[in-house]
C-alpha atoms as a PDB file:
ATOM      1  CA  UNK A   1      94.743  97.367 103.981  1.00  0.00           C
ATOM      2  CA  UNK A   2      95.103  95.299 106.655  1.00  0.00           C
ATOM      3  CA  UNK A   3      91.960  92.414 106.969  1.00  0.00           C
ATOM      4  CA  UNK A   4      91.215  91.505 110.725  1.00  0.00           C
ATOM      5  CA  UNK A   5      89.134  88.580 111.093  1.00  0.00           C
ATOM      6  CA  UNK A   6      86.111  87.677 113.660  1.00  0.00           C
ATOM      7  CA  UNK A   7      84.856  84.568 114.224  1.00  0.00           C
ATOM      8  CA  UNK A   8      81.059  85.655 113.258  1.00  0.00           C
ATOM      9  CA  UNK A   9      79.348  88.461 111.581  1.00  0.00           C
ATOM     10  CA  UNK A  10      77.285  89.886 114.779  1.00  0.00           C
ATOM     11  CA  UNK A  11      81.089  90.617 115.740  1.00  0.00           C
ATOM     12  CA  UNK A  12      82.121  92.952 113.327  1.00  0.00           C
ATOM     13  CA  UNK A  13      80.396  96.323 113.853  1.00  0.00           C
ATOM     14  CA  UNK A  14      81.779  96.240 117.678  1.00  0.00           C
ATOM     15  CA  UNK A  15      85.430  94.945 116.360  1.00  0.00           C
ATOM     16  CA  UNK A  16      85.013  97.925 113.839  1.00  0.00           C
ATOM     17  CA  UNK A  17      84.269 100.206 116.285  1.00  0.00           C
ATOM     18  CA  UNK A  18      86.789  99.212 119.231  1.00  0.00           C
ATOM     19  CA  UNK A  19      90.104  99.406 116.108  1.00  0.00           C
ATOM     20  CA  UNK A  20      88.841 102.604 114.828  1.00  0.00           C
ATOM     21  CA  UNK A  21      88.999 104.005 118.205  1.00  0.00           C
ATOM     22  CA  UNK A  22      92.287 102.729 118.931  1.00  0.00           C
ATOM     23  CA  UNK A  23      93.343 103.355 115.667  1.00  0.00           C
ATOM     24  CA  UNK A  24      92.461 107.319 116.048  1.00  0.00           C
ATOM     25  CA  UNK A  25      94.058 107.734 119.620  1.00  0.00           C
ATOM     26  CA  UNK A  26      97.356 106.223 118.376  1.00  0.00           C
ATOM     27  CA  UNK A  27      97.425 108.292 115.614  1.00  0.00           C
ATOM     28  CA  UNK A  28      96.646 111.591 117.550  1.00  0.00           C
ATOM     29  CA  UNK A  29      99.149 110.537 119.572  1.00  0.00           C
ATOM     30  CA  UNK A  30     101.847 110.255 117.253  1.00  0.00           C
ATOM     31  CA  UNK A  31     100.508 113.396 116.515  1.00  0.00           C
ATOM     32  CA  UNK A  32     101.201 115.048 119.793  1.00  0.00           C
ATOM     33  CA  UNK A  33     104.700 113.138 119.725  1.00  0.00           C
ATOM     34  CA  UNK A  34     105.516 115.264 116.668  1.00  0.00           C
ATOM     35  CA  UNK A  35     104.581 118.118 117.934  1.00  0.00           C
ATOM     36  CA  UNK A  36     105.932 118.326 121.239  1.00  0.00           C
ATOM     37  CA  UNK A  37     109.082 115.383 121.253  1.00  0.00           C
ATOM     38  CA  UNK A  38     109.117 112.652 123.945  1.00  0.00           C
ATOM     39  CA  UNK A  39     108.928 109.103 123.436  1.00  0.00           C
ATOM     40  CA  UNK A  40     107.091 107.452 120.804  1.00  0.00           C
ATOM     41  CA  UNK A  41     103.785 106.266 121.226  1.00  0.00           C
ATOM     42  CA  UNK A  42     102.419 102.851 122.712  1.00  0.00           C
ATOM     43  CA  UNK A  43      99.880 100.494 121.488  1.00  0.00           C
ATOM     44  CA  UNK A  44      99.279  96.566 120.504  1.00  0.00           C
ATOM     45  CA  UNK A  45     101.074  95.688 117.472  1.00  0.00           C
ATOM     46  CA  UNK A  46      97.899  95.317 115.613  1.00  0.00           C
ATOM     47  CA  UNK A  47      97.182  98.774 115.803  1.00  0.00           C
ATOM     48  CA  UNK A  48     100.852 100.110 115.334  1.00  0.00           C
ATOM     49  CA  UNK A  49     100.501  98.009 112.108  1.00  0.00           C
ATOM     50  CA  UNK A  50      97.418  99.163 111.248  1.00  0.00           C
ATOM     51  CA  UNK A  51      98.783 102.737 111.053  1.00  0.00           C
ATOM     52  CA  UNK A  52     102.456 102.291 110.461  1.00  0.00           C
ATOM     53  CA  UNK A  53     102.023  99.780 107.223  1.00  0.00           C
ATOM     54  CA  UNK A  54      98.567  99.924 106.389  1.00  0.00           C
ATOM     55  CA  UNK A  55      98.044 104.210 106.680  1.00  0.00           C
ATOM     56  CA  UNK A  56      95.239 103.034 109.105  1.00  0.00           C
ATOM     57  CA  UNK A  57      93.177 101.254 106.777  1.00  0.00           C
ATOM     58  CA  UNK A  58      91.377  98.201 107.731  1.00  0.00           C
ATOM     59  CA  UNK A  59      88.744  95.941 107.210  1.00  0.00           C
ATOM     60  CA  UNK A  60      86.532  93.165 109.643  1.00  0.00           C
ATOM     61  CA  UNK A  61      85.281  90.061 108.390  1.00  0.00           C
ATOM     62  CA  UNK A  62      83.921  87.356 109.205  1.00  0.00           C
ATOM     63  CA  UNK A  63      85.662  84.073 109.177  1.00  0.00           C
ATOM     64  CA  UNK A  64      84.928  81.713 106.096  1.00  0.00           C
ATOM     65  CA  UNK A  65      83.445  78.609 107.617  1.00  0.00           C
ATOM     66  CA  UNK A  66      84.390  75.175 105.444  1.00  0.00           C
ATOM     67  CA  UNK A  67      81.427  73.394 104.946  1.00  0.00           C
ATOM     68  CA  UNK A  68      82.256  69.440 104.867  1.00  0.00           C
ATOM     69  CA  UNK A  69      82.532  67.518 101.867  1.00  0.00           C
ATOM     70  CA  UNK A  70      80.440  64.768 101.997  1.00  0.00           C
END
């Protein structure tokens, strides 16, 4: 599973949204590549990785902010 991180929570539903969108049209059209030849499919490496190495599983969270050490 491949972890993506935002840089707050109110960001995640809308990051989660946008990859699993691109994540689905990739896929479909690998799909269609398949089926009916031609050249490969295009997208950002994030999402090629996302489906390639990770079987299009990810997760968003939020970035861990360090609190200072007093």
């Amino acid at each position: 599973m491949k972890i993506i991180e935002v840089s707050t929570q109110s960001e995640i539903s809308s990051k989660q949204e946008e990859l699993s969108t691109k994540v689905a049209a990739y896929q479909a059209a690998q799909a269609h590549q398949l089926e009916n030849g031609g050249p490969g499919p295009v997208a950002d490496y994030d999402i090629m990785e996302i489906v390639n190495e990770h079987n299009g599983e990810f997760q968003v969270v939020a970035k861990q902010q360090e609190e200072p050490v007093e």
